[in-house]
C-alpha atoms as a PDB file:
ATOM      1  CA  UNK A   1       0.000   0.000   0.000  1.00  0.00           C
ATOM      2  CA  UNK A   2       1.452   3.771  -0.147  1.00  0.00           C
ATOM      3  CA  UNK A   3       3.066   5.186   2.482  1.00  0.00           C
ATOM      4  CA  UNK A   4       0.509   7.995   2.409  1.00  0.00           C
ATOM      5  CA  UNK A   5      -2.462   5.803   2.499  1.00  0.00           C
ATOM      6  CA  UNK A   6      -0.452   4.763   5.763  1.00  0.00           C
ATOM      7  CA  UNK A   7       0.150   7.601   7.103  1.00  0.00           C
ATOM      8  CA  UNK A   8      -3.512   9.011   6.183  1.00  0.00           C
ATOM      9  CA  UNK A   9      -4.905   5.691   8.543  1.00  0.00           C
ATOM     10  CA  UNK A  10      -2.688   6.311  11.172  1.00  0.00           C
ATOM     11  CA  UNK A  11      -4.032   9.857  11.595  1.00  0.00           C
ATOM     12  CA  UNK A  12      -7.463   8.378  11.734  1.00  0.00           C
ATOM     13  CA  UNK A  13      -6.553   6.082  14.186  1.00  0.00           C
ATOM     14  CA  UNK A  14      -5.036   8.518  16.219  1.00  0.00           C
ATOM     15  CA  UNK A  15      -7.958  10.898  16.211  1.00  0.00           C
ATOM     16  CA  UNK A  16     -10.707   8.478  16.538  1.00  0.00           C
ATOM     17  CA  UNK A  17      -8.582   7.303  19.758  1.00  0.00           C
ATOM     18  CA  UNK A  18      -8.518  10.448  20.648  1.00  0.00           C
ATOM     19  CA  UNK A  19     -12.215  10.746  20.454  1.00  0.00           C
ATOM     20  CA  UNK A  20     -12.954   7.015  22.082  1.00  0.00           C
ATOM     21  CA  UNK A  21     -10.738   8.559  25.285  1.00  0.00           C
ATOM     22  CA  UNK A  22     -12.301  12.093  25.572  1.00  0.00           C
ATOM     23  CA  UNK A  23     -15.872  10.051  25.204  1.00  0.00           C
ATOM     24  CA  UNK A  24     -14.639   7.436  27.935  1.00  0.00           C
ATOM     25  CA  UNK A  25     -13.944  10.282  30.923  1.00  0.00           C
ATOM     26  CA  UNK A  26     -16.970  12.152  30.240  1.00  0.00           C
ATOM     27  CA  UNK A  27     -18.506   8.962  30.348  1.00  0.00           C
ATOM     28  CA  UNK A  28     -16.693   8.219  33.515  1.00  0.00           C
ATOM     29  CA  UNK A  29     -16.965  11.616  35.133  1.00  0.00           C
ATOM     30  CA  UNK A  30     -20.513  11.434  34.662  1.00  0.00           C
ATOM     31  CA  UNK A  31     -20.561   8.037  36.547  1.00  0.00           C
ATOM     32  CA  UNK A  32     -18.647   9.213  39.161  1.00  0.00           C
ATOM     33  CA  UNK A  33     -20.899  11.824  39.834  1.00  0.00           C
ATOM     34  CA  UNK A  34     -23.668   9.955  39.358  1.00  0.00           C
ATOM     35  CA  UNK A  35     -21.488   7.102  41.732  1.00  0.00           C
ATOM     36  CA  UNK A  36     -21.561  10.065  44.351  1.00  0.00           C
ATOM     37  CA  UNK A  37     -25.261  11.255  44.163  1.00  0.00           C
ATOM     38  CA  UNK A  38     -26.199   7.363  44.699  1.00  0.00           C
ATOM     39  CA  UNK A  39     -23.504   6.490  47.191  1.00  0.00           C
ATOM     40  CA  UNK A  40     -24.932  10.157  48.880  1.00  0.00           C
ATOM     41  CA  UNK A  41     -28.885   8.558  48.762  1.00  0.00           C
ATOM     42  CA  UNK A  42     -27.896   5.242  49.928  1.00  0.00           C
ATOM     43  CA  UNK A  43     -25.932   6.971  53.264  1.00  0.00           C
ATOM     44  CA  UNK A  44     -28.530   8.883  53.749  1.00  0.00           C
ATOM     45  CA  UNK A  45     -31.004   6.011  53.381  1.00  0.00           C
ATOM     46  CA  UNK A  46     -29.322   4.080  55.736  1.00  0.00           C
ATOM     47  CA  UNK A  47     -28.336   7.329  58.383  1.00  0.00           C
ATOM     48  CA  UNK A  48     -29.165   5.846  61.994  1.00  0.00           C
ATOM     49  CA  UNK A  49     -33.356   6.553  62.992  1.00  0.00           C
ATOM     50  CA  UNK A  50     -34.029   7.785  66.467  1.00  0.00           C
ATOM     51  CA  UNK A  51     -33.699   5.355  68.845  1.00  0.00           C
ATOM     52  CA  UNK A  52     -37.298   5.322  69.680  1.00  0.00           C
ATOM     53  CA  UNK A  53     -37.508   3.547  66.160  1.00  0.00           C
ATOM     54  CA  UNK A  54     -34.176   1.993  65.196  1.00  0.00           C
ATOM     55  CA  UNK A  55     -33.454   0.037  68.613  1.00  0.00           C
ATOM     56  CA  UNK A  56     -35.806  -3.361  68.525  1.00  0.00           C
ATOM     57  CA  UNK A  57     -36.727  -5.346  71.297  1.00  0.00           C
ATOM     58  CA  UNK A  58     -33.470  -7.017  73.310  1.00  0.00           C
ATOM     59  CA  UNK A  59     -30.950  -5.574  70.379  1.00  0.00           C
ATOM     60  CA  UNK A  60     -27.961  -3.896  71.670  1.00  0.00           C
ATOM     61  CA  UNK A  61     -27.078  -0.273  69.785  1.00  0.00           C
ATOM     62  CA  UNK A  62     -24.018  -0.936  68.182  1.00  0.00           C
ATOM     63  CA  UNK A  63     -24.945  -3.861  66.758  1.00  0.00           C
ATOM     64  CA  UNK A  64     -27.659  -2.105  64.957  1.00  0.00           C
ATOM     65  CA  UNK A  65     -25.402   0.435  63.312  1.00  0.00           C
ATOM     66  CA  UNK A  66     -23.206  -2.189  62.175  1.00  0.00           C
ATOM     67  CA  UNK A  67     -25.884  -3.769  60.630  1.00  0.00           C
ATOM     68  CA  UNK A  68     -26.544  -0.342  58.651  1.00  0.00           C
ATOM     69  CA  UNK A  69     -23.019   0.443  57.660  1.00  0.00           C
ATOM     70  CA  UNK A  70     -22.864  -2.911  56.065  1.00  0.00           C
ATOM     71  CA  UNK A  71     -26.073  -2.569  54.326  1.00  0.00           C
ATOM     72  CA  UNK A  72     -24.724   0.882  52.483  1.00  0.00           C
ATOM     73  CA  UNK A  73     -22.094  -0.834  51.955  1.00  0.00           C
ATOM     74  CA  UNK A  74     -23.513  -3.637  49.880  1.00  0.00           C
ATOM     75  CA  UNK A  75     -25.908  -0.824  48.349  1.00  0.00           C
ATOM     76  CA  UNK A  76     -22.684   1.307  46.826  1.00  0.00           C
ATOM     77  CA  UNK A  77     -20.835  -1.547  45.793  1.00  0.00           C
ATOM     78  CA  UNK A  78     -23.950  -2.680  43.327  1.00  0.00           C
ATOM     79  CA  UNK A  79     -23.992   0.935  42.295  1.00  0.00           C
ATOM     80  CA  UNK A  80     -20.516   1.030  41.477  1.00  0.00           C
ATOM     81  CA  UNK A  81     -20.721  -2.406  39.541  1.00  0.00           C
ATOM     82  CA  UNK A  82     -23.599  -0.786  37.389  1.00  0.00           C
ATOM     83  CA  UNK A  83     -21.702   2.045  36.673  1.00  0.00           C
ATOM     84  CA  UNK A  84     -18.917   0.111  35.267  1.00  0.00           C
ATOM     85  CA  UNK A  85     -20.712  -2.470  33.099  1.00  0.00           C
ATOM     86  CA  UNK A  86     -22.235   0.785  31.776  1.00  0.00           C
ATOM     87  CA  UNK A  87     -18.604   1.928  31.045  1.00  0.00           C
ATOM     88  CA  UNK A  88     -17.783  -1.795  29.566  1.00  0.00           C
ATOM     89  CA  UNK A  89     -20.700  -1.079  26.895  1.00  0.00           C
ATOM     90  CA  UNK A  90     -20.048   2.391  25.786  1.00  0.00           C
ATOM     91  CA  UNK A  91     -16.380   1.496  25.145  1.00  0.00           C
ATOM     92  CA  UNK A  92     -17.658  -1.647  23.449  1.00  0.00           C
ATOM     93  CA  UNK A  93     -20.032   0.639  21.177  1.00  0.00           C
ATOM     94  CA  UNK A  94     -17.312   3.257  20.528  1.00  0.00           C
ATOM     95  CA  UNK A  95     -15.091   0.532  19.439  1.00  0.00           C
ATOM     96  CA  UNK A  96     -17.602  -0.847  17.244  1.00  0.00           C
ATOM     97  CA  UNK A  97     -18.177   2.390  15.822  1.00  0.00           C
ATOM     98  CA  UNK A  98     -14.889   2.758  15.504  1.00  0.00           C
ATOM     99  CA  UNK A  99     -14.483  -0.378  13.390  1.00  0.00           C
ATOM    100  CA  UNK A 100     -17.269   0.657  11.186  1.00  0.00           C
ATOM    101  CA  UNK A 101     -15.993   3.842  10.425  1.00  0.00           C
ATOM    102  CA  UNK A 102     -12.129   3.001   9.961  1.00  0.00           C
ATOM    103  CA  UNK A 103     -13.795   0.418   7.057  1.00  0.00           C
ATOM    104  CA  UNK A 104     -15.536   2.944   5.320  1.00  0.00           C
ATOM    105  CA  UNK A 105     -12.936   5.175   5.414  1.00  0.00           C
ATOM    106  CA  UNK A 106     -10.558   2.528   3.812  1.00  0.00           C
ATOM    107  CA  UNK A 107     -12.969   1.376   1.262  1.00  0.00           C
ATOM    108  CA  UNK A 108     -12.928   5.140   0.557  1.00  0.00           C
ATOM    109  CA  UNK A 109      -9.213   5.512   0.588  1.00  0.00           C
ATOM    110  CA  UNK A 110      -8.942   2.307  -1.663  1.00  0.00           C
ATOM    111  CA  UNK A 111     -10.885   3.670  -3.779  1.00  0.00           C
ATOM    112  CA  UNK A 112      -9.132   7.105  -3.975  1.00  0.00           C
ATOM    113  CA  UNK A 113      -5.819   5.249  -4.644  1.00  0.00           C
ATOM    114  CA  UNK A 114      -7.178   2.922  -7.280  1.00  0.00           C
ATOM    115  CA  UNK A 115      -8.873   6.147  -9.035  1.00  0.00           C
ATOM    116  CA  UNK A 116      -5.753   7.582  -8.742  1.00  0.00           C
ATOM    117  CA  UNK A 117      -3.755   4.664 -10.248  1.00  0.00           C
ATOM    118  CA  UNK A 118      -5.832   4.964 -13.358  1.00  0.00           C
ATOM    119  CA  UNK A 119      -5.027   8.294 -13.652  1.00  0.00           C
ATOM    120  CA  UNK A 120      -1.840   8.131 -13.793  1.00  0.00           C
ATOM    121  CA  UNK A 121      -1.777   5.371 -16.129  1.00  0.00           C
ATOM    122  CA  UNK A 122      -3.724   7.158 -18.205  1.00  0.00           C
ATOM    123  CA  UNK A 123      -1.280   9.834 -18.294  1.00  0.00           C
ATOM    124  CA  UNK A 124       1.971   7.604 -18.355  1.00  0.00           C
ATOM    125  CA  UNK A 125      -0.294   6.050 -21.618  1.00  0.00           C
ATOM    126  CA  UNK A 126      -0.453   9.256 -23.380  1.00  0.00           C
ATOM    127  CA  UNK A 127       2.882  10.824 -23.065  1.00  0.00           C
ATOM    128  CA  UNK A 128       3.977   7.067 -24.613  1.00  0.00           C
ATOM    129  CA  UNK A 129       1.407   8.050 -27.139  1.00  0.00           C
ATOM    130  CA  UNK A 130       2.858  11.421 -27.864  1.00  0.00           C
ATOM    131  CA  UNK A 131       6.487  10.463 -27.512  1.00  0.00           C
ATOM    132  CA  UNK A 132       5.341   7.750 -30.883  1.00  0.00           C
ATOM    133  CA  UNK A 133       3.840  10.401 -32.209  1.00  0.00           C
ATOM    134  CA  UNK A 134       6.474  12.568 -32.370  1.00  0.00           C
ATOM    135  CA  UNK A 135       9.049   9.582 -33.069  1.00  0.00           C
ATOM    136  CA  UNK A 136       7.144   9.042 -36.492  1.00  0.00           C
ATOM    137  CA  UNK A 137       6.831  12.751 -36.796  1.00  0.00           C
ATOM    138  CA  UNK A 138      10.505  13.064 -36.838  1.00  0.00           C
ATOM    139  CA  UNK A 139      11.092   9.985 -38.984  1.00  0.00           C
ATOM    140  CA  UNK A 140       8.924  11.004 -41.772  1.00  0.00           C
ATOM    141  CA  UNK A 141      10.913  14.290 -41.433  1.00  0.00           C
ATOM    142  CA  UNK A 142      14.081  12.705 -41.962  1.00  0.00           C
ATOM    143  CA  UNK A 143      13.142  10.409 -44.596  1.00  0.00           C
ATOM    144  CA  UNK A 144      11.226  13.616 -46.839  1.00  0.00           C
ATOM    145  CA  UNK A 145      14.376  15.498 -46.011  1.00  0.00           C
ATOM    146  CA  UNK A 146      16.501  12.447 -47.292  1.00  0.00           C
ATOM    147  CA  UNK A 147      13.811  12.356 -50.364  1.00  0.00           C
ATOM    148  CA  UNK A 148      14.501  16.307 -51.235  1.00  0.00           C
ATOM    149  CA  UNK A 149      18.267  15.627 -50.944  1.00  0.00           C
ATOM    150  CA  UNK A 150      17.977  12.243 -53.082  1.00  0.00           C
ATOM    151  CA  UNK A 151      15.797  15.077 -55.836  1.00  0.00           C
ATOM    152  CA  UNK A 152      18.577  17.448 -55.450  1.00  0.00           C
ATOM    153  CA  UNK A 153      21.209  15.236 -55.909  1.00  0.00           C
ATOM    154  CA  UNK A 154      19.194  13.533 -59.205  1.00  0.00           C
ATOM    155  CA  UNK A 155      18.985  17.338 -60.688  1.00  0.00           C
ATOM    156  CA  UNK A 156      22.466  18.000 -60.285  1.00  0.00           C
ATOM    157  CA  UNK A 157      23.580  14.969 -62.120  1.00  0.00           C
ATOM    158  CA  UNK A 158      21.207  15.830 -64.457  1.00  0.00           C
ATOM    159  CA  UNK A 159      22.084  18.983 -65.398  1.00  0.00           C
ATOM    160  CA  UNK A 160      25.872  18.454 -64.821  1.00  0.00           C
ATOM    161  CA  UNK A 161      25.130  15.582 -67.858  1.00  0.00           C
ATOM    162  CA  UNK A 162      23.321  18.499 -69.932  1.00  0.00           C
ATOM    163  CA  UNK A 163      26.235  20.885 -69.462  1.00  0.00           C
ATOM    164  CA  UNK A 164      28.620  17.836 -70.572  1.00  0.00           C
ATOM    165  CA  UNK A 165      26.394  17.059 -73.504  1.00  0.00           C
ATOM    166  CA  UNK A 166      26.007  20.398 -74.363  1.00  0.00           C
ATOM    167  CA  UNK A 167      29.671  20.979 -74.318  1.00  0.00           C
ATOM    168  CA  UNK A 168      30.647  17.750 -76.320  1.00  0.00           C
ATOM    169  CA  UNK A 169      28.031  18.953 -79.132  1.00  0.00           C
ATOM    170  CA  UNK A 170      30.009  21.911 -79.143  1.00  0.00           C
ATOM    171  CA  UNK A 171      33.456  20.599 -79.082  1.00  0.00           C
ATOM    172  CA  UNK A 172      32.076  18.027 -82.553  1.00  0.00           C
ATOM    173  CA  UNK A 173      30.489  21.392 -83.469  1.00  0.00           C
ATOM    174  CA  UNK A 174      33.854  23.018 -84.023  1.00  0.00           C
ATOM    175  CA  UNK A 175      35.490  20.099 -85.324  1.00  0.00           C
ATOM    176  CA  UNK A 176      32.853  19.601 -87.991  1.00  0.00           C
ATOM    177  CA  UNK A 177      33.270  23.364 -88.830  1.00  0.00           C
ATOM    178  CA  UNK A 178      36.372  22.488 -88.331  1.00  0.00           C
ATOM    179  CA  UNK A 179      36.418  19.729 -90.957  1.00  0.00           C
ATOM    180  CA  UNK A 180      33.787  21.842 -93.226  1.00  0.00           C
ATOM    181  CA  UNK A 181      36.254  24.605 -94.130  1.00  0.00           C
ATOM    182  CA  UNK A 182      39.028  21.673 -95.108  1.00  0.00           C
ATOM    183  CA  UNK A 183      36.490  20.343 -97.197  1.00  0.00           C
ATOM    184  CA  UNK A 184      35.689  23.468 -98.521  1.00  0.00           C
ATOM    185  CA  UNK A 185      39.621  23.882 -99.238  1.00  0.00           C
ATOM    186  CA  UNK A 186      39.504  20.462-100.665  1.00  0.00           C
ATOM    187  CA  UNK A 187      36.692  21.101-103.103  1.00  0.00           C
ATOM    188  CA  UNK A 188      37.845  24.021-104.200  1.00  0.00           C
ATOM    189  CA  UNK A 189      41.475  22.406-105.019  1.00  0.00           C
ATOM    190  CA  UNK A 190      39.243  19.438-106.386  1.00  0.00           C
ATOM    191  CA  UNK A 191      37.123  21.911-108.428  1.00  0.00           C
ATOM    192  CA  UNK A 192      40.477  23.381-109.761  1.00  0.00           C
ATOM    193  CA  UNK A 193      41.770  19.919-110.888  1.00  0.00           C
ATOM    194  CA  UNK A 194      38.328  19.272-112.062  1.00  0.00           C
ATOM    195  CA  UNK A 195      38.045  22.293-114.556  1.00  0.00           C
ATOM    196  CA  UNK A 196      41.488  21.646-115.596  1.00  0.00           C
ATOM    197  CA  UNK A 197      41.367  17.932-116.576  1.00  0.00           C
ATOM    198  CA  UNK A 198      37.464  18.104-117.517  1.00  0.00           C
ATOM    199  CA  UNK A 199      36.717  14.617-116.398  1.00  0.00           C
ATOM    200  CA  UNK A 200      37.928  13.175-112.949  1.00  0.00           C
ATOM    201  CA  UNK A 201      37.228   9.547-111.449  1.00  0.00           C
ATOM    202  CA  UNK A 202      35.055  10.183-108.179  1.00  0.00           C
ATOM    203  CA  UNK A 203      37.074   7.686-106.261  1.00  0.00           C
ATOM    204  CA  UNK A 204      40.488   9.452-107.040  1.00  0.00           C
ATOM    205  CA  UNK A 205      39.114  12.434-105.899  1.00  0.00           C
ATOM    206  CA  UNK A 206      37.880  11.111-102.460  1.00  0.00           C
ATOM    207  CA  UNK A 207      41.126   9.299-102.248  1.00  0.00           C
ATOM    208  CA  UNK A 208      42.405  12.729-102.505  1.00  0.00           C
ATOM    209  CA  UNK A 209      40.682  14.782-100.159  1.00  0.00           C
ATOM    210  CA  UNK A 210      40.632  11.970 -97.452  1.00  0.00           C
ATOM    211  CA  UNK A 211      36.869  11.606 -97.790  1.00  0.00           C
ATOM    212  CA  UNK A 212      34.516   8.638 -98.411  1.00  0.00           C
ATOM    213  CA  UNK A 213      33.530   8.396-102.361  1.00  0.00           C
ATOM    214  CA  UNK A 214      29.966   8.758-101.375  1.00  0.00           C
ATOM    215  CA  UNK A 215      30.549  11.777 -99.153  1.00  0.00           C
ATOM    216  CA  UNK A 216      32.563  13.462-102.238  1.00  0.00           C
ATOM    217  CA  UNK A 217      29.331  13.264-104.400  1.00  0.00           C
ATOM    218  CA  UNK A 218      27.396  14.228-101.839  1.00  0.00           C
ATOM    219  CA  UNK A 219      29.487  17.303-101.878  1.00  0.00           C
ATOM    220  CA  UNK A 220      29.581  18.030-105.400  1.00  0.00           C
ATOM    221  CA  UNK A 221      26.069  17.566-105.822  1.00  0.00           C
ATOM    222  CA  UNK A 222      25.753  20.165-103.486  1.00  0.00           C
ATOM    223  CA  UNK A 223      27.906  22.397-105.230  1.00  0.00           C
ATOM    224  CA  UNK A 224      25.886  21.404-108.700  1.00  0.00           C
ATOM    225  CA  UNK A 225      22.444  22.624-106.337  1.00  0.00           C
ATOM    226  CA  UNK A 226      23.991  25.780-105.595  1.00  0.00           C
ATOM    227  CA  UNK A 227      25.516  26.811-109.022  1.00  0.00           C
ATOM    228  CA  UNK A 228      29.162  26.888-107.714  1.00  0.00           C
ATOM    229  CA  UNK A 229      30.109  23.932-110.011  1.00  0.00           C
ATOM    230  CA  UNK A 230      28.599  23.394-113.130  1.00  0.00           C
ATOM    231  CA  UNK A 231      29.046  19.571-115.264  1.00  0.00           C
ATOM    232  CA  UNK A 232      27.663  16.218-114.327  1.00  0.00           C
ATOM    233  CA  UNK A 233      28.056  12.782-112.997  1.00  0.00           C
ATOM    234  CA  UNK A 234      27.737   9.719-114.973  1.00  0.00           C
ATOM    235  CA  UNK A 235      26.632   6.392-114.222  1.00  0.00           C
ATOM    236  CA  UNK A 236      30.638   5.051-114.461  1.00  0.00           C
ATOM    237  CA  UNK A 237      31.431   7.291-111.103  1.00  0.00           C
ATOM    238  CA  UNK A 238      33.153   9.813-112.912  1.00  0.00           C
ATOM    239  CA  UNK A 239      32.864  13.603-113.037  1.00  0.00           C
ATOM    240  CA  UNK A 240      32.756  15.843-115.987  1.00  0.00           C
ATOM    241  CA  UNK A 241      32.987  19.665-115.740  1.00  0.00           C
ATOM    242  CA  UNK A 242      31.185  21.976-117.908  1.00  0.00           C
ATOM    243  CA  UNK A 243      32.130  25.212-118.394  1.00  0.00           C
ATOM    244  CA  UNK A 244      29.127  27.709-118.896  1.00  0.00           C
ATOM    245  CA  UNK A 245      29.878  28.302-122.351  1.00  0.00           C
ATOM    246  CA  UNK A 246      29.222  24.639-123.052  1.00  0.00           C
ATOM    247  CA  UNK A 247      26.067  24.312-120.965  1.00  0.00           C
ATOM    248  CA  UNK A 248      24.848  27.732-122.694  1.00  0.00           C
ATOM    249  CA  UNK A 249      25.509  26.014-126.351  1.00  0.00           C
ATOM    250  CA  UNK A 250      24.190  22.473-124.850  1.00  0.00           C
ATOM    251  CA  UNK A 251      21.300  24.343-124.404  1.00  0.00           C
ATOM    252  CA  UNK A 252      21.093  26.062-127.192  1.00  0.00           C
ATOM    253  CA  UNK A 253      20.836  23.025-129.259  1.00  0.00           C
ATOM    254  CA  UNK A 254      18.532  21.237-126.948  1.00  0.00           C
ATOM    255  CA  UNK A 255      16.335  24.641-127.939  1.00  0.00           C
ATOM    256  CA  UNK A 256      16.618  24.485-131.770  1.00  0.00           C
ATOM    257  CA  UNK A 257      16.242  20.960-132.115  1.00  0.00           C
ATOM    258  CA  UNK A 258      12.855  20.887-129.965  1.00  0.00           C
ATOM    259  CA  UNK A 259      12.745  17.337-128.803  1.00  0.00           C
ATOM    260  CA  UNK A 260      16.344  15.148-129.155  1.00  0.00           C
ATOM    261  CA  UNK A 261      16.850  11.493-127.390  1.00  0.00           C
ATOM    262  CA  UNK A 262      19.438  11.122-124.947  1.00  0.00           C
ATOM    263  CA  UNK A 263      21.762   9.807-128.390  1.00  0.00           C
ATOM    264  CA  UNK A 264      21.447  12.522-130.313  1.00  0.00           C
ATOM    265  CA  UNK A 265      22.352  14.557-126.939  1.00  0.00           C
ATOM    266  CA  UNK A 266      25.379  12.472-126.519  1.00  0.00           C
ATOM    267  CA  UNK A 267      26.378  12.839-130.136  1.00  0.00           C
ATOM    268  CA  UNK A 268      26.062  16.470-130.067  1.00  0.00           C
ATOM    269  CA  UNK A 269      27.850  16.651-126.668  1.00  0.00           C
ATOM    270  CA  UNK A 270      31.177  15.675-128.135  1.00  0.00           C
ATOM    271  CA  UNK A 271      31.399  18.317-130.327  1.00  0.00           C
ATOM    272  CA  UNK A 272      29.990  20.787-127.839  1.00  0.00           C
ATOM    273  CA  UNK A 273      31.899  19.874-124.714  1.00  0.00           C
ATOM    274  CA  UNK A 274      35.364  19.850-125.004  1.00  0.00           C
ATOM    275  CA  UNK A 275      36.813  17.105-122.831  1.00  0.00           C
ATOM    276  CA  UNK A 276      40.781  17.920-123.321  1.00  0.00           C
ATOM    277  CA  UNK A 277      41.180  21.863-122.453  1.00  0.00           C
ATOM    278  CA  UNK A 278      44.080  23.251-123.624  1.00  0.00           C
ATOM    279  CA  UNK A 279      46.072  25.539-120.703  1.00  0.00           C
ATOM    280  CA  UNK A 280      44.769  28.605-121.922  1.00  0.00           C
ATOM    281  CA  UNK A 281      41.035  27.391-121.585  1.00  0.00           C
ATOM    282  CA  UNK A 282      41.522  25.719-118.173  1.00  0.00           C
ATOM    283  CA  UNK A 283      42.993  29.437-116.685  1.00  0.00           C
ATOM    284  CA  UNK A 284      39.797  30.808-118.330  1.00  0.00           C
ATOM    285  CA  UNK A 285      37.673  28.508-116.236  1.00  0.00           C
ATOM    286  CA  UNK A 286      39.595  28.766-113.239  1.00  0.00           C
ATOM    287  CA  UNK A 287      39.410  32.847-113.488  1.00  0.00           C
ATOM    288  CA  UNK A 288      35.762  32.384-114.164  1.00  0.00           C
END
């Protein structure tokens, strides 16, 4: 049990003692006083009569008054045992009282301390409830905070990979440029030869610029869309420049003729187009 329930029933005790004692001598004052106002009737009861009435017939005097002193006697000690068989009851009833009331007051007490134990269980059961609470509180914290660092640390890498990607598209950028204006150079050296010697092998001319065959037509073809090179490839991968005089008369005869097959065309294209250039011609075409 706790010490203050202990304590609490001790100072019950003690004060319904108290009471019990304080009850008993007024109890036993009043007996005593009521012990006196009998003892007080019975002497004066039994107080000697005049001798014309108290002295019988051949009885000597002092007998008789022993006789009455023995009789008050007798009469006070009965008094005296009623008064304390009275006292034996009202201390049994005050300790029966007593007993009844100490119970109630412990079932009250008991009851007081079990209320109390609840309460505080309760209590103890709710800060454990609110220490979870914040436990999870502060884990979910953490683990979005980890989340937000994880997203941070995603968009970083990403854009650092942009910026890399970025700058290798430039760096192949440049070098195509790079490559663009020694192709350029190439061509134009190529377009030299070409309008010098009339008729190059595609091949040879790849070979010479350091390019794939296929990516040297693409070129000229590009120069042909343009107008920066004039002439035409053949189905035998070979080149053949024509100067603008010759497409101009090529032309012409196409226009006077009306209609001509792709025979005739060839036919006439020898004597148009001529395929050996002498020196003079070829600086003409490479001034042009």
């Amino acid at each position: 049990m706790d010490p203050v329930l202990y304590v609490a029933a001790a100072a019950l005790l003690a004060a319904l003692l108290a009471f019990v004692i304080r009850v008993r001598g007024q109890a036993r004052a009043a007996d005593e006083e009521h012990q006196q106002d009998v003892v007080a009737a019975a002497t004066a009861a039994v107080r000697p009569r005049p001798l014309t009435e108290e002295r019988g017939e051949g009885m000597p005097r002092r007998r008789r008054n022993l006789g009455n002193r023995m009789l008050a006697q007798r009469r006070a000690q009965q008094a005296e045992e009623g008064i304390e068989e009275d006292d034996d009851s009202s201390e049994a009833a005050a300790v029966q009282s007593f007993g009844k009331i100490g119970a109630k007051k412990q079932r009250k007490l008991e009851e007081k301390q079990a209320r109390k134990v609840q309460r505080e269980a309760e209590e103890a059961e709710r800060e454990e409830r609110k220490k979870l609470e914040l436990k999870r509180e502060e884990e979910r914290r953490k683990e979005e905070e980890l989340q937000r660092m994880e997203e941070e640390k995603q968009e970083e890498e990403q854009k650092k990979a942009k910026e890399e990607e970025e700058q290798r598209a430039h760096e192949e950028y440049l070098k195509l440029k790079e490559s663009f204006v020694v192709e350029e150079e190439g061509v134009e050296e190529a377009m030299t030869e070409e309008q010098s010697t009339k008729v190059v092998l595609l091949e040879d001319l790849a070979s010479h610029l350091g390019l794939r065959t296929q990516d040297a037509i693409n070129r000229i073809q590009d120069l042909l869309a343009d107008g920066t090179l004039t002439g035409v490839i053949d189905d035998r991968g070979k080149f053949i420049y024509i100067t603008p005089e010759e497409m101009a008369a090529v032309a012409q005869f196409i226009k006077q003729r009306g209609r001509v097959s792709i025979t005739e065309l060839a036919q006439a294209s020898n004597s148009l187009i001529n395929l050996q250039p002498d020196s003079r011609a070829a600086a003409q075409s490479l001034a042009s």
